[in-house]
Protein backbone atom coordinates (compact mmCIF):
# COMPACT_ATOMS: atom_id res chain seq x y z
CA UNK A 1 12.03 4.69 7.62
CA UNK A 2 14.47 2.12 5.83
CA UNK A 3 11.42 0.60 4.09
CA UNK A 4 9.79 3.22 2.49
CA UNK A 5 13.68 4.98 1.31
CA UNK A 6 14.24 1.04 -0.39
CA UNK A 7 10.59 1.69 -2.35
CA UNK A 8 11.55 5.12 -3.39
CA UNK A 9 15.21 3.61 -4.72
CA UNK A 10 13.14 0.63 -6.54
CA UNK A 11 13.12 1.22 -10.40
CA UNK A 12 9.65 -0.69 -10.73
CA UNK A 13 7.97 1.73 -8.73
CA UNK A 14 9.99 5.33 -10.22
CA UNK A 15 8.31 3.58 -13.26
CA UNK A 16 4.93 3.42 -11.43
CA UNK A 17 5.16 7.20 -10.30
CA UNK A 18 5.86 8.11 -13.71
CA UNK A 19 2.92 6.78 -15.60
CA UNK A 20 -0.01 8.38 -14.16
CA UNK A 21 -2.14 6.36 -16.34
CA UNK A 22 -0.85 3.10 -14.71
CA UNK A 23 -1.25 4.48 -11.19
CA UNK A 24 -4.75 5.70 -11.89
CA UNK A 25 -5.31 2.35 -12.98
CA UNK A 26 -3.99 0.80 -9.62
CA UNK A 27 -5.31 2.95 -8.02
CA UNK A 28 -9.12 2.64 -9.28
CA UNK A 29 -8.28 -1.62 -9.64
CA UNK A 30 -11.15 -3.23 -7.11
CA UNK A 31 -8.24 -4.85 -5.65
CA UNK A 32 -6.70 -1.81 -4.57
CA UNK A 33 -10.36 -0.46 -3.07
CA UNK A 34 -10.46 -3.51 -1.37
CA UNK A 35 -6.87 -3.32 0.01
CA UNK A 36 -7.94 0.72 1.01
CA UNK A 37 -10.70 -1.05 3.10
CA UNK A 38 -9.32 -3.64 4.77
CA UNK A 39 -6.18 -1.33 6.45
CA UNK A 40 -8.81 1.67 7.39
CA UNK A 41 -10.43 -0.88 9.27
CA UNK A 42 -6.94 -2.40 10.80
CA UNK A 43 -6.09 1.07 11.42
CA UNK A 44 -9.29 1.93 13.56
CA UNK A 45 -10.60 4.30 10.64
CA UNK A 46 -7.40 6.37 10.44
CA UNK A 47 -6.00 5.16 7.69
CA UNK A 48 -4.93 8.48 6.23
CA UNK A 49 -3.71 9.71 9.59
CA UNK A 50 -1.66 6.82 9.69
CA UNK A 51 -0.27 7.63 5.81
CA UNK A 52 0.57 10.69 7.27
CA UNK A 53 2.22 10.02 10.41
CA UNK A 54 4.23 7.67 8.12
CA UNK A 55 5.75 10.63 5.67
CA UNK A 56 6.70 12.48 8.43
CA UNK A 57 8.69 9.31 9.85
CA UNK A 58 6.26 7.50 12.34
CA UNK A 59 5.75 4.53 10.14
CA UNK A 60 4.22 2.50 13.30
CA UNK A 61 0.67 2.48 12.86
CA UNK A 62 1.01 1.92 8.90
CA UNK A 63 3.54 -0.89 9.09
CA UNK A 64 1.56 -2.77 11.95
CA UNK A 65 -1.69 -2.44 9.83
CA UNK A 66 0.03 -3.59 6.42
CA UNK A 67 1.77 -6.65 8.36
CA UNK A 68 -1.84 -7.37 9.47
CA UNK A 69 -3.35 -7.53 6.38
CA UNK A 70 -0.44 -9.39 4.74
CA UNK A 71 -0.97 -12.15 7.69
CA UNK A 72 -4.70 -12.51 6.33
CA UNK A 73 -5.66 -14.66 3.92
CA UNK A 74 -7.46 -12.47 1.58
CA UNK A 75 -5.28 -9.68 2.24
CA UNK A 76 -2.16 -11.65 1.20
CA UNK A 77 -4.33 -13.17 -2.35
CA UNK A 78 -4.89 -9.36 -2.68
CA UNK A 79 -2.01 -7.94 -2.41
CA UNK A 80 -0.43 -10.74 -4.97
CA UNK A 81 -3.31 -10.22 -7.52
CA UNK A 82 -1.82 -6.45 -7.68
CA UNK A 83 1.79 -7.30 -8.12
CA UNK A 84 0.53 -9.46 -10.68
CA UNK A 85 -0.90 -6.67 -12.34
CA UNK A 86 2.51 -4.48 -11.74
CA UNK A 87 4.48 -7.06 -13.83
């Protein structure tokens, strides 16, 4: 689970995790809903299965979904209009 240990080291996002204001934000940002609804439907509707299958080490299903998305298009626009907002 290399990927997820590297986000957990990265200062941007301890700073994330420790404004729950921000997150909230983020988290509530149409982008983000949008995001939330494009990889339940890459992930067959299991979208929080596959969250969880990835924090007990079976990052599979959640990496193959989020590769997806960043492939598409819109995805790819979406997930740089958040970063965007992370700056």
């Amino acid at each position: 689970m290399p990927e997820f240990d590297a986000l957990k080291n990265d200062p941007q996002a301890a700073r994330l995790m420790g404004d729950p204001d921000r997150l909230r934000q983020l988290r509530q940002a149409p982008e983000t809903q949008k995001l939330f609804s494009m990889l339940s439907r890459t992930t067959g509707g299991n979208l929080e299965q596959a969250a969880q299958d990835a924090s007990q080490g079976n990052t599979g299903q959640l990496l193959s979904a989020i590769r997806q998305l960043m492939a598409d298009p819109e995805g790819a626009k979406l997930i740089q209009q958040m970063k965007d907002k992370l700056k």
